[in-house]
PDB file of N, CA and C in Angstrom:
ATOM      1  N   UNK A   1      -5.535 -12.201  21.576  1.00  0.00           N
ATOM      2  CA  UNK A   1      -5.252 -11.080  20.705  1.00  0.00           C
ATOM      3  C   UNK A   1      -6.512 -10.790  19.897  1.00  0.00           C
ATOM      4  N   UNK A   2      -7.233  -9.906  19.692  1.00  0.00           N
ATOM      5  CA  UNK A   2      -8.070  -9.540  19.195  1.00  0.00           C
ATOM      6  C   UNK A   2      -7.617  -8.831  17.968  1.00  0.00           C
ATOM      7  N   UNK A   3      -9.083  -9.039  16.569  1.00  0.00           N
ATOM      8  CA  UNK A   3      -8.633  -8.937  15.424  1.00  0.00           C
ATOM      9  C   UNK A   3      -8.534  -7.524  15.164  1.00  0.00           C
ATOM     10  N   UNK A   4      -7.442  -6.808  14.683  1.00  0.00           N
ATOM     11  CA  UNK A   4      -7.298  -5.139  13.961  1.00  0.00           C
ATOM     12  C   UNK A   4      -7.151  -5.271  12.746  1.00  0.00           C
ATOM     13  N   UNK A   5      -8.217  -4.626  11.672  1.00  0.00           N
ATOM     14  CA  UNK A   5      -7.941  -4.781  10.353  1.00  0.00           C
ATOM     15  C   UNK A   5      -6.446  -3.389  10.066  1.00  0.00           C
ATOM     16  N   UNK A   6      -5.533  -3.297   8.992  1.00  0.00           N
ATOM     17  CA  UNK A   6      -4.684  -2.206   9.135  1.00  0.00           C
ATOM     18  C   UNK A   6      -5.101  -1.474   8.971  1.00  0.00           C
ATOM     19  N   UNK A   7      -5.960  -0.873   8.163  1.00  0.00           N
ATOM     20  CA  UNK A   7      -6.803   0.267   8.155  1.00  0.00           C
ATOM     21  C   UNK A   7      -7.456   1.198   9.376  1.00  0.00           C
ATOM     22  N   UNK A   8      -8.213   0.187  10.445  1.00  0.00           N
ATOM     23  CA  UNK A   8      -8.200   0.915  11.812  1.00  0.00           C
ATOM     24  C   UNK A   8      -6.348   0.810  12.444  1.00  0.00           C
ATOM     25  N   UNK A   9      -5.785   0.043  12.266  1.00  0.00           N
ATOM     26  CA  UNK A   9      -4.778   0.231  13.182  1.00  0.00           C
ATOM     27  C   UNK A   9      -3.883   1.800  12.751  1.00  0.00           C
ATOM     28  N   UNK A  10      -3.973   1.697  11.056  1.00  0.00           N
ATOM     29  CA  UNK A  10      -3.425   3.060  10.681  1.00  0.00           C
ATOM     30  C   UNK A  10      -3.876   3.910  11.504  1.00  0.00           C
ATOM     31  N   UNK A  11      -5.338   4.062  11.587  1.00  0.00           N
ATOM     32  CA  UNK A  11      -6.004   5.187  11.615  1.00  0.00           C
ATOM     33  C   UNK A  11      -6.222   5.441  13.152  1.00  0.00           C
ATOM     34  N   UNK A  12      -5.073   4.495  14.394  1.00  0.00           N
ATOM     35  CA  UNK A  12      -4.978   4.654  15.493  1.00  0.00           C
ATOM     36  C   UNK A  12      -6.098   4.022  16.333  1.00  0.00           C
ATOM     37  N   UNK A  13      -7.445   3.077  15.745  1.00  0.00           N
ATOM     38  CA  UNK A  13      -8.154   3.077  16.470  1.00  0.00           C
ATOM     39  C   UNK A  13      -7.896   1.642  17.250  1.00  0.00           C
ATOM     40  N   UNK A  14      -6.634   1.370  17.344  1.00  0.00           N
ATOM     41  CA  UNK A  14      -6.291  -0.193  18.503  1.00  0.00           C
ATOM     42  C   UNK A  14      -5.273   0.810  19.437  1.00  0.00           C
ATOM     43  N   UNK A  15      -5.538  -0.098  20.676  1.00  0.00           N
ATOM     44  CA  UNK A  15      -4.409   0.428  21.285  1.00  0.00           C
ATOM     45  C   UNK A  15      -3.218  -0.909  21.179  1.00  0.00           C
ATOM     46  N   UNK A  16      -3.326  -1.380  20.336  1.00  0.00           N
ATOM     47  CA  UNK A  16      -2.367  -2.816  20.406  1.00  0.00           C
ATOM     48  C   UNK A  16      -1.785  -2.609  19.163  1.00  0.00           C
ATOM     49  N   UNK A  17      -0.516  -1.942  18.967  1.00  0.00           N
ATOM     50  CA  UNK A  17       0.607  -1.333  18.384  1.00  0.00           C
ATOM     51  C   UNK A  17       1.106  -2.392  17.418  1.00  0.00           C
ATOM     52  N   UNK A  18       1.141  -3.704  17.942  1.00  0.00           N
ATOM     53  CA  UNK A  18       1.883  -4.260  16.698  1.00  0.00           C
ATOM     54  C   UNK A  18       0.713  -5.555  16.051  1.00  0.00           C
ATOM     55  N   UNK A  19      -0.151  -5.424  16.117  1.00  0.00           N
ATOM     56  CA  UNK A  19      -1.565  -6.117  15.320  1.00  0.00           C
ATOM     57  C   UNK A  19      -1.864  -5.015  13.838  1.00  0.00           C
ATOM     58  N   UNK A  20      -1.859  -5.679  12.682  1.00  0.00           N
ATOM     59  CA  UNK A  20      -2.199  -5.379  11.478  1.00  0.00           C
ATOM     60  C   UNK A  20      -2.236  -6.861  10.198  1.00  0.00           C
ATOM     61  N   UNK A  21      -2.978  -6.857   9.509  1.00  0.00           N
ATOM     62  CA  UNK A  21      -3.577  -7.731   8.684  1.00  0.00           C
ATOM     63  C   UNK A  21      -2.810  -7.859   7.469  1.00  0.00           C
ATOM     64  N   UNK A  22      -2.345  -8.648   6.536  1.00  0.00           N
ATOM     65  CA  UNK A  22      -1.818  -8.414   6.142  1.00  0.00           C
ATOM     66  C   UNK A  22      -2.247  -9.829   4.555  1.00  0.00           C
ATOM     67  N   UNK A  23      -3.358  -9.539   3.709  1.00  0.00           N
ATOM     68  CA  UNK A  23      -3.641 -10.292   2.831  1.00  0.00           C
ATOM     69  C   UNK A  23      -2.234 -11.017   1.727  1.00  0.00           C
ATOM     70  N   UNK A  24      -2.524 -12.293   1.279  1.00  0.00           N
ATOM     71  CA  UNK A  24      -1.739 -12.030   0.295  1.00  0.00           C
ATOM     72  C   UNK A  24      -2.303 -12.716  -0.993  1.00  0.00           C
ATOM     73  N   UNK A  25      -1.582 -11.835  -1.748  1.00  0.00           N
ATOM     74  CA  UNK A  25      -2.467 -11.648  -3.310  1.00  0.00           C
ATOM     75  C   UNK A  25      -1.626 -12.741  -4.507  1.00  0.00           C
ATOM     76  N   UNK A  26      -2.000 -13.492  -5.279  1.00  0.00           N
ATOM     77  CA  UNK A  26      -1.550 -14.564  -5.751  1.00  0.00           C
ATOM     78  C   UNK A  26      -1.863 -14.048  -7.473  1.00  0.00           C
ATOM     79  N   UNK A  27      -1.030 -13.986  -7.622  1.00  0.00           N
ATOM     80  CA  UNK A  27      -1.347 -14.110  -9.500  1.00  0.00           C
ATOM     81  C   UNK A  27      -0.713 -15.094 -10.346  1.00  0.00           C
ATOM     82  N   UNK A  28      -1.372 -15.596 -11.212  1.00  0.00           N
ATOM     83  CA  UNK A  28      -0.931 -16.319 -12.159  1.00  0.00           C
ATOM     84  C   UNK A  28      -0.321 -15.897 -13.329  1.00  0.00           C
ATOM     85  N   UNK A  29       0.781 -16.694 -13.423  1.00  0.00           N
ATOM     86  CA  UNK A  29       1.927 -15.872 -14.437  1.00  0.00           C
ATOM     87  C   UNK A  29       1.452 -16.379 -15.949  1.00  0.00           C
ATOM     88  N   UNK A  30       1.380 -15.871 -17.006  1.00  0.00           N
ATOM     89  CA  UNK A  30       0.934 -16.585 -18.274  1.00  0.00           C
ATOM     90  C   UNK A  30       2.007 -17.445 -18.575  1.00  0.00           C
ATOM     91  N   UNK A  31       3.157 -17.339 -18.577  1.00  0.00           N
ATOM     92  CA  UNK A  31       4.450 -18.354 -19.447  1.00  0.00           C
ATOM     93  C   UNK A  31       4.347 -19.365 -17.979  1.00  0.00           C
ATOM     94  N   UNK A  32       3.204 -19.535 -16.899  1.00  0.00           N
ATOM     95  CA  UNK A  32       3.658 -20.242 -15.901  1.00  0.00           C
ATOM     96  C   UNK A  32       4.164 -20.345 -14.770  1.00  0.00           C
ATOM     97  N   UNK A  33       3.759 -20.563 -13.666  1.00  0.00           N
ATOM     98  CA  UNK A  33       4.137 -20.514 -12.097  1.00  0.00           C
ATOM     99  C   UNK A  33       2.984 -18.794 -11.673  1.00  0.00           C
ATOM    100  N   UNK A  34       3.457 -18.641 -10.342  1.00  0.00           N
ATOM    101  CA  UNK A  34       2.595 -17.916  -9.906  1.00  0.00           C
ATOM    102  C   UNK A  34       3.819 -16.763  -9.167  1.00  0.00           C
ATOM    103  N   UNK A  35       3.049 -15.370  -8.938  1.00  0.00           N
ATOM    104  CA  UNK A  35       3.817 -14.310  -7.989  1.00  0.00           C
ATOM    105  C   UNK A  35       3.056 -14.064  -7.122  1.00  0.00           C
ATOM    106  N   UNK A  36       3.637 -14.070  -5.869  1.00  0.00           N
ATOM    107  CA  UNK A  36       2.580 -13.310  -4.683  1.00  0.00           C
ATOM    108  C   UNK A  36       3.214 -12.389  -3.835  1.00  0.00           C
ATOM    109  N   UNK A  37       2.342 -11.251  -2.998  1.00  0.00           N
ATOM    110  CA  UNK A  37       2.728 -10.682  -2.815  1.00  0.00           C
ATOM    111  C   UNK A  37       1.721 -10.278  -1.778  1.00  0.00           C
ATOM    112  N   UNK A  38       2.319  -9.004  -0.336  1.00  0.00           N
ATOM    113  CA  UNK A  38       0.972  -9.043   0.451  1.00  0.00           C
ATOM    114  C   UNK A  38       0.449  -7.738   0.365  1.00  0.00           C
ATOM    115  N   UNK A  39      -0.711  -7.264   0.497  1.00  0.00           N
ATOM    116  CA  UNK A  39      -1.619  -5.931   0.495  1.00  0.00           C
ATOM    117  C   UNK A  39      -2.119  -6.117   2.135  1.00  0.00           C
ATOM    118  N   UNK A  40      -1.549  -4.385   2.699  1.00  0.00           N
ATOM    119  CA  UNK A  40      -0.713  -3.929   2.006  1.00  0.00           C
ATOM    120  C   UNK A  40       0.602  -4.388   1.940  1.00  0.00           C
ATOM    121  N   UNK A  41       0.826  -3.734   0.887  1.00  0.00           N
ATOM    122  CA  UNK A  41       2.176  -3.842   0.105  1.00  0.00           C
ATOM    123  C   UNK A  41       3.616  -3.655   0.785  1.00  0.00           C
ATOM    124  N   UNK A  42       3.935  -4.371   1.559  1.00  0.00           N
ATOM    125  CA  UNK A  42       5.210  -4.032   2.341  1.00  0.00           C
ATOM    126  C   UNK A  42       6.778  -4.258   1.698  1.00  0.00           C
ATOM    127  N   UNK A  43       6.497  -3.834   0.323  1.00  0.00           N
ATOM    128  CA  UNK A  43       7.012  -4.138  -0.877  1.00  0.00           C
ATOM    129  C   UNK A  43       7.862  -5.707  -0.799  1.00  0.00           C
ATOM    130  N   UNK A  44       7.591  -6.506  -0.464  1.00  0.00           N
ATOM    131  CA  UNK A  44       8.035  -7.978  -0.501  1.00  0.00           C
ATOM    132  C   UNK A  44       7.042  -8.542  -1.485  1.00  0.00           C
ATOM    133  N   UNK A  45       7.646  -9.531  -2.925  1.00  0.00           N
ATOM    134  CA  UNK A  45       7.450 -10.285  -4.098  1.00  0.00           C
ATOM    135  C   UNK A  45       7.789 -11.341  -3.882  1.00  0.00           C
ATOM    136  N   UNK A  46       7.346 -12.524  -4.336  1.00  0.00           N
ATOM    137  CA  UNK A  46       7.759 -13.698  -4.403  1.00  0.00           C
ATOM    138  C   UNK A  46       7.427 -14.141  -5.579  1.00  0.00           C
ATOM    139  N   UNK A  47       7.826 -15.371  -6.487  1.00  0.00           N
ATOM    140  CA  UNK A  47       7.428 -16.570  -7.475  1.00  0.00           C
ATOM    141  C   UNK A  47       7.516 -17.818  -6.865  1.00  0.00           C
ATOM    142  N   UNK A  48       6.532 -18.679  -7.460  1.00  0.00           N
ATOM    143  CA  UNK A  48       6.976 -20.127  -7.420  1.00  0.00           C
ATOM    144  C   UNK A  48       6.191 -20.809  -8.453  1.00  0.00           C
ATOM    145  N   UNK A  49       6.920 -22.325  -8.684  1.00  0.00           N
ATOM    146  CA  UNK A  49       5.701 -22.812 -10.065  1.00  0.00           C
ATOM    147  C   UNK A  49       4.569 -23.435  -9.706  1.00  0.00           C
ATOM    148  N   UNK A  50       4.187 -23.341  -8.484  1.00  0.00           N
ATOM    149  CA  UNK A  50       2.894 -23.310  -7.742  1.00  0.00           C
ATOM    150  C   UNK A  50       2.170 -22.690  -6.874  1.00  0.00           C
ATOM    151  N   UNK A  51       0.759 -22.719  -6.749  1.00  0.00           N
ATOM    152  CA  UNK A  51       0.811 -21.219  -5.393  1.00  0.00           C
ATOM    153  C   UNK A  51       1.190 -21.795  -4.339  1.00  0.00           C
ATOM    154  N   UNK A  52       1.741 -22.912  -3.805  1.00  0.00           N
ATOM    155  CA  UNK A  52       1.969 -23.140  -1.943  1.00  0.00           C
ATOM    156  C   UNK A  52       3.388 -23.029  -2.760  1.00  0.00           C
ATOM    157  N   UNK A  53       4.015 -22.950  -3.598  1.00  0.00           N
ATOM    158  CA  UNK A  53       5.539 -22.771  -3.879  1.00  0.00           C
ATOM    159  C   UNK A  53       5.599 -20.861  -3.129  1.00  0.00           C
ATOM    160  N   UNK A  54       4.599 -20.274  -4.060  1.00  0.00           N
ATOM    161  CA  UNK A  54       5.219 -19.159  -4.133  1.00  0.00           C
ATOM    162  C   UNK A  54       4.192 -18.392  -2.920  1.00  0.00           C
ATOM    163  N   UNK A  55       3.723 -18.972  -2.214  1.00  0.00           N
ATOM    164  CA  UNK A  55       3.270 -18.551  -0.845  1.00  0.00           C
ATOM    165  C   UNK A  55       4.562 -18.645   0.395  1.00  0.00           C
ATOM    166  N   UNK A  56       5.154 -19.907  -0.046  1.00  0.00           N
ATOM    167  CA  UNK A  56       6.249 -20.227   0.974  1.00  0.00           C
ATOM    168  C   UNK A  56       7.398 -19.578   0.504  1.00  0.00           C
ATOM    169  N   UNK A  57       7.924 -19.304  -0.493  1.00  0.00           N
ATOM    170  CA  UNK A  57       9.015 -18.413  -0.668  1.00  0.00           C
ATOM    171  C   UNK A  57       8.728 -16.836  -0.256  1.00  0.00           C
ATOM    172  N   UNK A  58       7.202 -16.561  -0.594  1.00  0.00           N
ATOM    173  CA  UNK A  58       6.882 -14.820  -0.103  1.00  0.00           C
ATOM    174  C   UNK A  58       6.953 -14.975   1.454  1.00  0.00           C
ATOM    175  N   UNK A  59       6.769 -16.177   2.142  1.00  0.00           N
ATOM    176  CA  UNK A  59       7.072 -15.938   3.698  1.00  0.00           C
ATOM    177  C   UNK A  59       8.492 -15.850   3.874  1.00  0.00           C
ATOM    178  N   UNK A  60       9.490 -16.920   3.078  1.00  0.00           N
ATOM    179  CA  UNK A  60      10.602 -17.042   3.887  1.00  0.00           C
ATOM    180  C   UNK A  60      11.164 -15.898   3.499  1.00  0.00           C
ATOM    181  N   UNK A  61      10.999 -14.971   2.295  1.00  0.00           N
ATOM    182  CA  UNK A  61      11.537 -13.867   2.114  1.00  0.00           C
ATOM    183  C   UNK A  61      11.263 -12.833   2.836  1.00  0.00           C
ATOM    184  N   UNK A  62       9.862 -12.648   3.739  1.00  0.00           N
ATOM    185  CA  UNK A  62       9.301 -11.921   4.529  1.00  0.00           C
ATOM    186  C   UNK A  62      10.406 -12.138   5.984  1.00  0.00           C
ATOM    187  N   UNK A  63      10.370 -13.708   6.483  1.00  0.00           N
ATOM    188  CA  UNK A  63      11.538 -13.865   7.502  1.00  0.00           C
ATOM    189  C   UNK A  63      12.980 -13.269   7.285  1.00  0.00           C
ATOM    190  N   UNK A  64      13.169 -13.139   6.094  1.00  0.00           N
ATOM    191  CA  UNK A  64      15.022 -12.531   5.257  1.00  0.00           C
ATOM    192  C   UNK A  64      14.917 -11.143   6.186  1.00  0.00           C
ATOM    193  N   UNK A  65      13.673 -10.890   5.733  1.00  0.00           N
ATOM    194  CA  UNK A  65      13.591  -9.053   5.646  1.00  0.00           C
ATOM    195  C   UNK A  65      13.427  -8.419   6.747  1.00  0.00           C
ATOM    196  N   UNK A  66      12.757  -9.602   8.224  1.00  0.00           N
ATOM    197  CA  UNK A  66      12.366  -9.353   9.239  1.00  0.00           C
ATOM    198  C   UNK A  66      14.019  -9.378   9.956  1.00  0.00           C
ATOM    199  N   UNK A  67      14.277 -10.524   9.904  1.00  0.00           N
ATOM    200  CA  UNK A  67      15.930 -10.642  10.471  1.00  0.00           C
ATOM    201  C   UNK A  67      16.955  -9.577  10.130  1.00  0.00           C
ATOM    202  N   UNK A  68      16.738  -9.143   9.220  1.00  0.00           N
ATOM    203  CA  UNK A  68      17.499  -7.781   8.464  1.00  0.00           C
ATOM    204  C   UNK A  68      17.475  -6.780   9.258  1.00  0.00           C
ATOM    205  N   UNK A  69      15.896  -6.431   9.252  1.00  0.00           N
ATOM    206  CA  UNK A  69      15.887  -5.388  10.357  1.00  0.00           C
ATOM    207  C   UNK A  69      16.217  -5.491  11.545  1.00  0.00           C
ATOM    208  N   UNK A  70      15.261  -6.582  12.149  1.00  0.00           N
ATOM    209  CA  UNK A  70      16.035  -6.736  13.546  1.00  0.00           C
ATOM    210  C   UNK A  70      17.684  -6.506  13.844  1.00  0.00           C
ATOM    211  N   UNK A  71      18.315  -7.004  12.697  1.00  0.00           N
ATOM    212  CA  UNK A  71      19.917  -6.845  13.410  1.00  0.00           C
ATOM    213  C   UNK A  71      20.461  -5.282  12.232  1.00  0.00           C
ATOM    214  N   UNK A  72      19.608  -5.226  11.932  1.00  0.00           N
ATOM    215  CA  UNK A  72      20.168  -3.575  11.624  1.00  0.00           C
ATOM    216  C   UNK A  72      19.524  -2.825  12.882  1.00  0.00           C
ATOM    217  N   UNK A  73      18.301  -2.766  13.288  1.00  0.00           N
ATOM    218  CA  UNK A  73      18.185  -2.316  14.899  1.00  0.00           C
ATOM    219  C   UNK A  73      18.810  -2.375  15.836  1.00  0.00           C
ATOM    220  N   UNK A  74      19.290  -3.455  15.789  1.00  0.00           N
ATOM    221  CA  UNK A  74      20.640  -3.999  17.286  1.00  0.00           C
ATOM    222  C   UNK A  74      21.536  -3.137  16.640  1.00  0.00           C
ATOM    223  N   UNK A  75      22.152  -3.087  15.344  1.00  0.00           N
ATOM    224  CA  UNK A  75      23.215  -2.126  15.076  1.00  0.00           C
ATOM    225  C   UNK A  75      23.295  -0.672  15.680  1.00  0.00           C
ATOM    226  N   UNK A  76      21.940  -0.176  15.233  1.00  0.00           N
ATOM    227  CA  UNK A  76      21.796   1.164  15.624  1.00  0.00           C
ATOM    228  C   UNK A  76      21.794   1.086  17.016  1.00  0.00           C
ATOM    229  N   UNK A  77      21.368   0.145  18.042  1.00  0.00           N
ATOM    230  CA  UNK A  77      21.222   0.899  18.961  1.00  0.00           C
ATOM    231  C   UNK A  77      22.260   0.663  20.041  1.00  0.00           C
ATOM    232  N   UNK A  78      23.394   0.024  19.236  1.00  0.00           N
ATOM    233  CA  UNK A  78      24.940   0.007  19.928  1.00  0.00           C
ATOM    234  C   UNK A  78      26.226   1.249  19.456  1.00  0.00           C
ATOM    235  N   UNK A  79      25.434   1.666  18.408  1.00  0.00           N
ATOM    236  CA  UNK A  79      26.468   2.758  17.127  1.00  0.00           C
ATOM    237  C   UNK A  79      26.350   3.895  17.774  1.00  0.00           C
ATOM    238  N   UNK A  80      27.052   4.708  18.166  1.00  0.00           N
ATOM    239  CA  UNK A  80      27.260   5.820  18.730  1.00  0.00           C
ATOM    240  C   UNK A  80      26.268   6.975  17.346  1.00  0.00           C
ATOM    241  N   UNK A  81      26.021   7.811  18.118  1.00  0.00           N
ATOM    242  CA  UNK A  81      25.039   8.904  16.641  1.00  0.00           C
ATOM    243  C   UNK A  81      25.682   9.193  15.898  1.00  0.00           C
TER     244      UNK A  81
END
């Protein structure tokens, strides 16, 4: 698999449809623990009171959101229009 930053993939220049990059951004909370989140922004947040805490909760919440869709897709494409 060769690397596509999202920016060319937006901008059409891969022909490999589901490759895009996807950083994630870590901040430190002042009262404590950390939020992360990925750029771009596929609006998914996470916390944890450490950053491999709140790296691993922004994935497994990323897996929540992936499974979501997937079986809201299977929905649609058994549901009459």
């Amino acid at each position: 698999m060769s690397r596509v930053s999202y920016k060319e993939f937006e901008q059409g220049k891969t022909k490999e449809t589901n490759v895009f990059e996807l950083k994630i951004i870590l901040v430190e909370d002042p009262n404590g623990g950390f939020t992360s989140f990925f750029n771009p922004d596929p609006g998914i947040i996470s916390e944890g009171e450490t950053k491999e805490e709140a790296v691993l909760n922004l994935f497994q919440t990323l897996e929540t959101v992936l499974k979501h869709t997937e079986t809201k897709l299977k929905f649609k494409k058994i549901l009459p229009e």
